[in-house]
C-alpha atoms as a PDB file:
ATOM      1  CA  UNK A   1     -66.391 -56.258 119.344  1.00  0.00           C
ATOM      2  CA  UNK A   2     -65.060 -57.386 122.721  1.00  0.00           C
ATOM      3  CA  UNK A   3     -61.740 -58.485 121.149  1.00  0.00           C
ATOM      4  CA  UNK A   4     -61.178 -55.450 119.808  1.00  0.00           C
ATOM      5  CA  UNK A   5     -62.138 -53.232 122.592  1.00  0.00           C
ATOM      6  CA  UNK A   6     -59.898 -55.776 124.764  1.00  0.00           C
ATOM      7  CA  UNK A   7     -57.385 -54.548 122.773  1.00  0.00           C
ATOM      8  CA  UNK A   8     -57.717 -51.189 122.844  1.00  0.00           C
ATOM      9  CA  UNK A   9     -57.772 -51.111 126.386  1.00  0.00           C
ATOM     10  CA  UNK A  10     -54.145 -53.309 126.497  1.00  0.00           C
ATOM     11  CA  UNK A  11     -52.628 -50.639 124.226  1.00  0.00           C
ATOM     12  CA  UNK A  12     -53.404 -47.585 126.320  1.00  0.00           C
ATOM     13  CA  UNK A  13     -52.273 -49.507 129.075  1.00  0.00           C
ATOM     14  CA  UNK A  14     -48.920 -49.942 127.440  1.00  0.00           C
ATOM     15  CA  UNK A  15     -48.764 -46.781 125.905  1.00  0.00           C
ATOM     16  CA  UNK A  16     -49.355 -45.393 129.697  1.00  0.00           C
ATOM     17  CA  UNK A  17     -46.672 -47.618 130.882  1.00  0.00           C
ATOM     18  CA  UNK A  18     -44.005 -46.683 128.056  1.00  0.00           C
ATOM     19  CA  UNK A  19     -44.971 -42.772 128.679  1.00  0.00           C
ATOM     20  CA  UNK A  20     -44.188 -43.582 132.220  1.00  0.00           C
ATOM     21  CA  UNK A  21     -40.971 -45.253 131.868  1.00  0.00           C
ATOM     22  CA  UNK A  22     -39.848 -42.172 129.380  1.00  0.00           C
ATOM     23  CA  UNK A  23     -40.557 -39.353 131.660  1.00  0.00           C
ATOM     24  CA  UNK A  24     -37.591 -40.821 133.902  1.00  0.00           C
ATOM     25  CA  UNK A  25     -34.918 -38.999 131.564  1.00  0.00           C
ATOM     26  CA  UNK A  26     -36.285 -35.758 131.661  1.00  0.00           C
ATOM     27  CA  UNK A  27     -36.653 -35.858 135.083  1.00  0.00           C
ATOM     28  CA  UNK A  28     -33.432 -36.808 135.720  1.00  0.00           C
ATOM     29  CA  UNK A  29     -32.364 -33.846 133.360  1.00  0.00           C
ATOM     30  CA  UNK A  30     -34.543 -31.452 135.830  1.00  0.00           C
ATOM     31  CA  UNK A  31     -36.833 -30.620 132.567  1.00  0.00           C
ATOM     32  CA  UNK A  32     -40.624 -30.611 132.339  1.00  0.00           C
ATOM     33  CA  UNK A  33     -42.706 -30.599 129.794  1.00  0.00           C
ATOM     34  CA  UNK A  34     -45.047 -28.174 128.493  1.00  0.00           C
ATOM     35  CA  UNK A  35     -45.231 -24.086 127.646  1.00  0.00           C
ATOM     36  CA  UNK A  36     -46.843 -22.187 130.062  1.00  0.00           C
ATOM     37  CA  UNK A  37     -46.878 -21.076 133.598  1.00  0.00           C
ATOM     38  CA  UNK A  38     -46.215 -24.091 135.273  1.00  0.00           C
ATOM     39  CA  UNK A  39     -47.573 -25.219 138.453  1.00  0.00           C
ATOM     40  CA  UNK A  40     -46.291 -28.196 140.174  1.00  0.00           C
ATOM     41  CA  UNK A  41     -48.819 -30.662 141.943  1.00  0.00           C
ATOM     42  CA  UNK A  42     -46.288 -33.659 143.127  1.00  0.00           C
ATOM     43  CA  UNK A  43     -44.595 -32.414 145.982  1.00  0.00           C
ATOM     44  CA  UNK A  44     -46.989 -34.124 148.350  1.00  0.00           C
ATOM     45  CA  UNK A  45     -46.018 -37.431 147.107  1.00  0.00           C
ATOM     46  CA  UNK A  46     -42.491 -37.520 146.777  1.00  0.00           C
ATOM     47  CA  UNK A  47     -42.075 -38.610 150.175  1.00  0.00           C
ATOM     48  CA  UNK A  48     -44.717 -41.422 149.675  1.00  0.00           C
ATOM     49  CA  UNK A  49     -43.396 -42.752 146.212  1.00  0.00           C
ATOM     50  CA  UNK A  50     -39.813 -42.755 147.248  1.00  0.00           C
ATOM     51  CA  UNK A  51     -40.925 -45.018 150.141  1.00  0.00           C
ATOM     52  CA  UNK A  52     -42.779 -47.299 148.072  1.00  0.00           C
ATOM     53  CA  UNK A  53     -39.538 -47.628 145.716  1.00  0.00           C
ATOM     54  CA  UNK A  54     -37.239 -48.421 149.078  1.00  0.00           C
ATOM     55  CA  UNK A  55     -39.736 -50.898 149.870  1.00  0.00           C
ATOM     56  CA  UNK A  56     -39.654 -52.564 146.709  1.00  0.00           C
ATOM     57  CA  UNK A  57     -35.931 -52.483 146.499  1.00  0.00           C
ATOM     58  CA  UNK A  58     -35.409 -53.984 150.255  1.00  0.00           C
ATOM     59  CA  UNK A  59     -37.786 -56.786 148.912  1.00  0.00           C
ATOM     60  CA  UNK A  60     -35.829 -57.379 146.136  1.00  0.00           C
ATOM     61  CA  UNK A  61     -32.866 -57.899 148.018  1.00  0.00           C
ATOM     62  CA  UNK A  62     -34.471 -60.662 150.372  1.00  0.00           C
ATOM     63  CA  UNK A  63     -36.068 -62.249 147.427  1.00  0.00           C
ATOM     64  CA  UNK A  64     -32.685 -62.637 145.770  1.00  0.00           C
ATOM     65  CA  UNK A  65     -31.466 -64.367 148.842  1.00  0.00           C
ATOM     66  CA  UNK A  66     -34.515 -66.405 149.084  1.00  0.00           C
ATOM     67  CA  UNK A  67     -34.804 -67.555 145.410  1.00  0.00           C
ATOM     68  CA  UNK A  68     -30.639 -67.757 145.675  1.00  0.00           C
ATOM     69  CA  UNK A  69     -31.327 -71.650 145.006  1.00  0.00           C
ATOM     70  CA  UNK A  70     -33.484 -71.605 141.497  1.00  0.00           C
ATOM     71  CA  UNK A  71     -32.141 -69.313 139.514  1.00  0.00           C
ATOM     72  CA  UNK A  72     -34.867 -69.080 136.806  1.00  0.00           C
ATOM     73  CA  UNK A  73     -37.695 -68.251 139.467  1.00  0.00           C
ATOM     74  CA  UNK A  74     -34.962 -65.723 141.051  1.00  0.00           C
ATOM     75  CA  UNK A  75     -34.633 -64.242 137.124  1.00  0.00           C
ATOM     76  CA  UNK A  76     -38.021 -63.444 136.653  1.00  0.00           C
ATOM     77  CA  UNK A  77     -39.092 -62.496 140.431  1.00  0.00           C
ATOM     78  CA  UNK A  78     -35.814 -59.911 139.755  1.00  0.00           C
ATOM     79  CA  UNK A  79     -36.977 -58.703 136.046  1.00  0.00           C
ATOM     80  CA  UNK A  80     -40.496 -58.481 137.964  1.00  0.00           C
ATOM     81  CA  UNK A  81     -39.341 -56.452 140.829  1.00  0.00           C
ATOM     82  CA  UNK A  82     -36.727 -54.008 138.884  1.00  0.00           C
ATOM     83  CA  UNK A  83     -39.983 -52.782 136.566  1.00  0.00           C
ATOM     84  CA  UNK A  84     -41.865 -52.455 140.026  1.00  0.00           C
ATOM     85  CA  UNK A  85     -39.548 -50.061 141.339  1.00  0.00           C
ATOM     86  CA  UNK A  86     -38.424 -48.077 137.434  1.00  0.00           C
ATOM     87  CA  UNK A  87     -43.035 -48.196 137.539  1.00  0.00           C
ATOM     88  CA  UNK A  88     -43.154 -46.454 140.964  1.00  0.00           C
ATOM     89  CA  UNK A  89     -40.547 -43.842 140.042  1.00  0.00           C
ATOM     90  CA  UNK A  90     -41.740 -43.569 136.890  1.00  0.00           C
ATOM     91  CA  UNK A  91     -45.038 -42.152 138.499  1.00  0.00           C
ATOM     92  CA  UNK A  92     -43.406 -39.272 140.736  1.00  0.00           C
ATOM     93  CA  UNK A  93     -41.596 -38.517 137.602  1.00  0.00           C
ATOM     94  CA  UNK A  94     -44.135 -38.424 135.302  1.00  0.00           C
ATOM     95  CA  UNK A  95     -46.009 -35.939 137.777  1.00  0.00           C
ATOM     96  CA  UNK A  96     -42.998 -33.487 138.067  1.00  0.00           C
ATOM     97  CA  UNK A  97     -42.213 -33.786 134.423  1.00  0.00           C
ATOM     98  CA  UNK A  98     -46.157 -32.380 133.788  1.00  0.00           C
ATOM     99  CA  UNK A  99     -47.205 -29.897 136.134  1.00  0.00           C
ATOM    100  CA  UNK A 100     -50.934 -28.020 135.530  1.00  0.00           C
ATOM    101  CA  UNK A 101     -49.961 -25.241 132.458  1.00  0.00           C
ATOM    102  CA  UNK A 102     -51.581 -22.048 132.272  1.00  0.00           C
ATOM    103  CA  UNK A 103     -51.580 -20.396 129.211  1.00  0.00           C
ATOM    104  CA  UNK A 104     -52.954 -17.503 127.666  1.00  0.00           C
ATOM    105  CA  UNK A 105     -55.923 -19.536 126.905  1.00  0.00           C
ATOM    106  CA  UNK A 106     -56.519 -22.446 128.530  1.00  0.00           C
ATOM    107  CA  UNK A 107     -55.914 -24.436 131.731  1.00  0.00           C
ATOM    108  CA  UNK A 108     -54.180 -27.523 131.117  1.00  0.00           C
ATOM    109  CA  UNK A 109     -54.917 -29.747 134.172  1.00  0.00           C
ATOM    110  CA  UNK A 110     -52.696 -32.222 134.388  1.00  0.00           C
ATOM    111  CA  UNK A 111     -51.998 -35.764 136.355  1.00  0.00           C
ATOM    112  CA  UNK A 112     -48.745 -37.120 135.170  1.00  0.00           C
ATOM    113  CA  UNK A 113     -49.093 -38.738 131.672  1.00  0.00           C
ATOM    114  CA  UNK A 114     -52.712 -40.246 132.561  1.00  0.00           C
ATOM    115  CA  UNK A 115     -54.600 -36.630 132.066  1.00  0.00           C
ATOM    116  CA  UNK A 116     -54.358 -33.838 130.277  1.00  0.00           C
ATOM    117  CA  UNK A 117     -57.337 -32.007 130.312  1.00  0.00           C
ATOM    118  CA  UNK A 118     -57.414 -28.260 128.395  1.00  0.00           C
ATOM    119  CA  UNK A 119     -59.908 -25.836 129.844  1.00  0.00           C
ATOM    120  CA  UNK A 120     -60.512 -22.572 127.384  1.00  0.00           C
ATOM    121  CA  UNK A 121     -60.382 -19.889 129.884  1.00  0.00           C
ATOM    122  CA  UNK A 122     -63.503 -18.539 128.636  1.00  0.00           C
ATOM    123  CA  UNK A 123     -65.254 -21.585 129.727  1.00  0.00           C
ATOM    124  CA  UNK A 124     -64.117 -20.502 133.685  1.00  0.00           C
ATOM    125  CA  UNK A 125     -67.095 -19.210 135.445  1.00  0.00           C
ATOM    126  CA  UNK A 126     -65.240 -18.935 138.940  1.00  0.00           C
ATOM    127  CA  UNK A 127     -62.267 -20.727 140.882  1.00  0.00           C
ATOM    128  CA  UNK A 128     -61.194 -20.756 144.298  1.00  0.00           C
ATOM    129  CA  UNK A 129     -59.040 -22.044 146.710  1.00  0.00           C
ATOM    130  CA  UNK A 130     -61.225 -25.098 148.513  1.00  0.00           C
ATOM    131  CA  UNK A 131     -58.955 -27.927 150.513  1.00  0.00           C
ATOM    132  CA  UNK A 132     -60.976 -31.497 150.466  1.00  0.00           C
ATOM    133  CA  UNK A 133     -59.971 -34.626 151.424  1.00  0.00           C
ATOM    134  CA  UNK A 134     -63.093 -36.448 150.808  1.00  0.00           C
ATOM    135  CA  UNK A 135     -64.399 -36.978 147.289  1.00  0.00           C
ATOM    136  CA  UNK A 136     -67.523 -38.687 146.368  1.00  0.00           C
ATOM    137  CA  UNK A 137     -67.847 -39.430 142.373  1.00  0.00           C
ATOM    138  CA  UNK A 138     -70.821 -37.480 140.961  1.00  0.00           C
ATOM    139  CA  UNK A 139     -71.810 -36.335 137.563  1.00  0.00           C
ATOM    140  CA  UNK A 140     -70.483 -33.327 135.758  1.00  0.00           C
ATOM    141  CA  UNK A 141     -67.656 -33.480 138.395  1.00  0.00           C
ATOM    142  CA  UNK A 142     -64.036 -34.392 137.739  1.00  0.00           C
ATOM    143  CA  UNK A 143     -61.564 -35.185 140.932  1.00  0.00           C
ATOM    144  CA  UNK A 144     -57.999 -34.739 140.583  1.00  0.00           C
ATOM    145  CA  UNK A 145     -56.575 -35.427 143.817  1.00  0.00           C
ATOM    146  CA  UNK A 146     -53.114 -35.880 145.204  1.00  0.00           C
ATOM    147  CA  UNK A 147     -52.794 -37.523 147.961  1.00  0.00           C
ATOM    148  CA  UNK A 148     -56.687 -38.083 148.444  1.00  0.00           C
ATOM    149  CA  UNK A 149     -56.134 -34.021 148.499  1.00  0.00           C
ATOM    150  CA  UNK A 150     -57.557 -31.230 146.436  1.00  0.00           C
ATOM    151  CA  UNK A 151     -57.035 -27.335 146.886  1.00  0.00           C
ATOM    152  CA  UNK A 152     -58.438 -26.063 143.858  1.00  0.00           C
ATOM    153  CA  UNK A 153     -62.142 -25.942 142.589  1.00  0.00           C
ATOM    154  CA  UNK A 154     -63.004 -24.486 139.142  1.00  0.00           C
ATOM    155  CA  UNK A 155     -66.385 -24.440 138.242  1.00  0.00           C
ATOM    156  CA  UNK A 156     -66.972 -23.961 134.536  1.00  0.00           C
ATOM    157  CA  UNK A 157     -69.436 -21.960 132.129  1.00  0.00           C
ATOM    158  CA  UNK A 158     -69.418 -24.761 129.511  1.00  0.00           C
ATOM    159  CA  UNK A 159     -68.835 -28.413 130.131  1.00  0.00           C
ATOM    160  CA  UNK A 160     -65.655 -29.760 128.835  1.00  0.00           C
ATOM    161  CA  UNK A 161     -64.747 -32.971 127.763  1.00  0.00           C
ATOM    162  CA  UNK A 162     -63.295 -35.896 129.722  1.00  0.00           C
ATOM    163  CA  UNK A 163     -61.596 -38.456 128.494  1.00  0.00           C
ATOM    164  CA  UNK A 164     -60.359 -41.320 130.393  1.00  0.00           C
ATOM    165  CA  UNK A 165     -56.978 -43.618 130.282  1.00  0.00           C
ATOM    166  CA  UNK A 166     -59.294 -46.098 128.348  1.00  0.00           C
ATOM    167  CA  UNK A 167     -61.209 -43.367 126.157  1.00  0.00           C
ATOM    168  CA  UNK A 168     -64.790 -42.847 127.680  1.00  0.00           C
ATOM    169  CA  UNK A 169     -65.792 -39.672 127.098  1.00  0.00           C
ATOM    170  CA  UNK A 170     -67.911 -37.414 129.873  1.00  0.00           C
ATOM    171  CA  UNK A 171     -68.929 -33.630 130.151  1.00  0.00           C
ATOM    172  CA  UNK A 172     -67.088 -32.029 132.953  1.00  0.00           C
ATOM    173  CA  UNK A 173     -69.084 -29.001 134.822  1.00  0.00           C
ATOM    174  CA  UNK A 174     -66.353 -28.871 138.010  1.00  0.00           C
ATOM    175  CA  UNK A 175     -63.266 -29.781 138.218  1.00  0.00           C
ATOM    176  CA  UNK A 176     -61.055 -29.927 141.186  1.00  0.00           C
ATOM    177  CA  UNK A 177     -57.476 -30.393 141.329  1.00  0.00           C
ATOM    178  CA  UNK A 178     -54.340 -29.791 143.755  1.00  0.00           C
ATOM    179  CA  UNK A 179     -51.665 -27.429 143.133  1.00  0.00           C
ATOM    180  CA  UNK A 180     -48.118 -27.016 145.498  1.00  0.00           C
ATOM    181  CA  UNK A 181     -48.675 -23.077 145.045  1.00  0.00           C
ATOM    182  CA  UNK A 182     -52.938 -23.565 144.975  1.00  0.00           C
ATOM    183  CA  UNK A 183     -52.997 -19.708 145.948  1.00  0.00           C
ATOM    184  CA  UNK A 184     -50.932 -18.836 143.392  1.00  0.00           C
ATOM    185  CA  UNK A 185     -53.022 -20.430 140.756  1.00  0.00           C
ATOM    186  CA  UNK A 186     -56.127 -18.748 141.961  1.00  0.00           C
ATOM    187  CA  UNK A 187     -54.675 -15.658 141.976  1.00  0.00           C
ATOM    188  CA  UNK A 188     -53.210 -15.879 138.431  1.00  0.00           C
ATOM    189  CA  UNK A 189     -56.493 -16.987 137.123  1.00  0.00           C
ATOM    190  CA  UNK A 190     -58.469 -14.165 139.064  1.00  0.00           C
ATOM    191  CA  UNK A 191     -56.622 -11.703 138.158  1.00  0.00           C
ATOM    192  CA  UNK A 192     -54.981  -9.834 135.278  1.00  0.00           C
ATOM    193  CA  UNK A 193     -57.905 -10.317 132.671  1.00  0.00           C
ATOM    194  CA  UNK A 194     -57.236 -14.022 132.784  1.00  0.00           C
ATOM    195  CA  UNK A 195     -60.720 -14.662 132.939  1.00  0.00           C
ATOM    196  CA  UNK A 196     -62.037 -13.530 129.735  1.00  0.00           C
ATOM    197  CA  UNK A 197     -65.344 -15.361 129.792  1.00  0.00           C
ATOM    198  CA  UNK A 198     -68.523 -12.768 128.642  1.00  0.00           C
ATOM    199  CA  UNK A 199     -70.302 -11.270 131.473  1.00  0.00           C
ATOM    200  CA  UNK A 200     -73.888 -10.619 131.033  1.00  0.00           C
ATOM    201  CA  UNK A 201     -74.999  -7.193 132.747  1.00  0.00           C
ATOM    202  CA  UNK A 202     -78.451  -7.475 134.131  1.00  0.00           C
ATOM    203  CA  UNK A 203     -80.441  -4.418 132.592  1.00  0.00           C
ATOM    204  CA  UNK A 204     -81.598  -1.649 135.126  1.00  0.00           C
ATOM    205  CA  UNK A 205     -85.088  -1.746 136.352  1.00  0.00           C
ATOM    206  CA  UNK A 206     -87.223   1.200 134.540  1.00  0.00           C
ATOM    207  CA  UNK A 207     -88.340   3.445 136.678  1.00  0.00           C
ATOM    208  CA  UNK A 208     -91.645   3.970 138.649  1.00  0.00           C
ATOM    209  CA  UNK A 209     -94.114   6.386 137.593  1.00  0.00           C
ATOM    210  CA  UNK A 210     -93.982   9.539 138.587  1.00  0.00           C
ATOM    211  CA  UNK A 211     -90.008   9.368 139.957  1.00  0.00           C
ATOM    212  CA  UNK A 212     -88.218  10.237 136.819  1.00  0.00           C
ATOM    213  CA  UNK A 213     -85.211  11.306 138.487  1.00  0.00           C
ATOM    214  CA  UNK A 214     -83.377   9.112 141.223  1.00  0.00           C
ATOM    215  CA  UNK A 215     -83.756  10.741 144.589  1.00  0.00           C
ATOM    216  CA  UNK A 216     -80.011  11.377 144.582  1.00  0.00           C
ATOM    217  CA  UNK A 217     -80.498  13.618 142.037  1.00  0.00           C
ATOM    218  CA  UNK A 218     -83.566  15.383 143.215  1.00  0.00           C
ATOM    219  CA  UNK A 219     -83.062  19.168 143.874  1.00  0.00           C
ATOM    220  CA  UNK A 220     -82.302  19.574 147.752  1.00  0.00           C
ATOM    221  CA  UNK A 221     -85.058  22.075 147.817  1.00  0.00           C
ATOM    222  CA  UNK A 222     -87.512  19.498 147.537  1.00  0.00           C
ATOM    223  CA  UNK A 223     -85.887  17.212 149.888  1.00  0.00           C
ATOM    224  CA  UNK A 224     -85.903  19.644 152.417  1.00  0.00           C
ATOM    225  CA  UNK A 225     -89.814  20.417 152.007  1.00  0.00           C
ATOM    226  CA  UNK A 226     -91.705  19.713 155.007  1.00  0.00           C
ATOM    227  CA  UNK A 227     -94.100  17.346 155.108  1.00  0.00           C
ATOM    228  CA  UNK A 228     -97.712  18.245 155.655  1.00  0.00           C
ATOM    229  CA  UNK A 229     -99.366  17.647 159.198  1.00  0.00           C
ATOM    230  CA  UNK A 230    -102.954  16.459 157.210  1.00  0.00           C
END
């Protein structure tokens, strides 16, 4: 049982890794992936990841000069450190290549190839725009930050389902998630009938004895009636 779920967990690592590498050509084609209204979510870490990748590629320069003098260890430390830096890129691009999709039905929340989590629109109670910074892992709540940022909260009718990169499965009640145009996504949501969800109508109150008529409607006669001084 252990073996196999040992190796379960190394192919969804892989098949994380391989989506990773193969969002790197449609990125470089300027293409992303998905029909919908797209709404991007990576543009706060563009400037981080493309740091991270210099980084890596200054190291690999010393190391080649370094290792100069063994030429197998300088092989694989290079092999090593040119996957490093396609595995950091491949990250960014894999976020730009899958923004968040909203469709006519559903939210697609989305975190480069890792999520991709569809919300029926009917399962929306509310959604506004909420910046955190700080997220604390609860039950029936899903964080999808960027950045250690969120600016969108959606709190739902109907859990979802929430799969992770190695396939446990948890109800969802809230979900927040960041968005480059986070008012724009609100507003899209909250308006135009996007929100189709079933709104129960509390029924009116029957009314007290004697006061069939609401006072509104109460000939002005009567509400001009003086009171008596007894």
């Amino acid at each position: 049982m252990r073996t196999k779920r040992a190796a379960k967990a190394v192919h969804a690592v892989l098949r994380h890794e391989g989506r990773l590498l193969a969002s790197l050509v449609p990125w470089a084609a300027r293409r992303t992936r998905g029909t919908g209204e797209r709404f991007g979510y990576a543009r706060g870490q563009g400037a981080m990841a493309a740091g991270f990748a210099f980084v890596c590629v200054i190291e690999t320069a010393g190391l080649a000069v370094l290792l100069a003098a063994w030429p197998a260890v300088h092989l694989a430390v290079l092999v090593l450190d040119v996957y490093t830096v396609l595995f950091v890129v491949g990250l960014h691009a894999a976020a730009v290549v899958h923004p968040h999709l909203l469709t006519a039905d559903a939210l697609h929340v989305r975190a480069g190839v890792r999520l991709d989590l569809r919300i029926p629109l009917d399962a929306i109670a509310s959604v506004r725009r909420e910046t955190r910074y700080r997220h604390e892992r609860s039950d029936g709540e899903l964080d999808v930050p960027v950045g250690s940022q969120t600016s969108v909260t959606v709190q739902l009718a109907v859990p979802v389902t929430h799969s992770t990169l190695l396939g446990r499965a948890r109800e969802v009640r809230v979900v927040r998630l960041h968005a480059d145009d986070a008012t724009g996504l609100v507003r899209q949501l909250t308006t135009g009938g996007r929100l189709t969800r079933a709104r129960t109508v509390p029924s009116p109150s029957p009314d007290r004895p004697g006061s069939a008529a609401p006072a509104a409607a109460r000939p002005a006669e009567a509400a001009r009636r003086p009171r008596s001084g007894l």
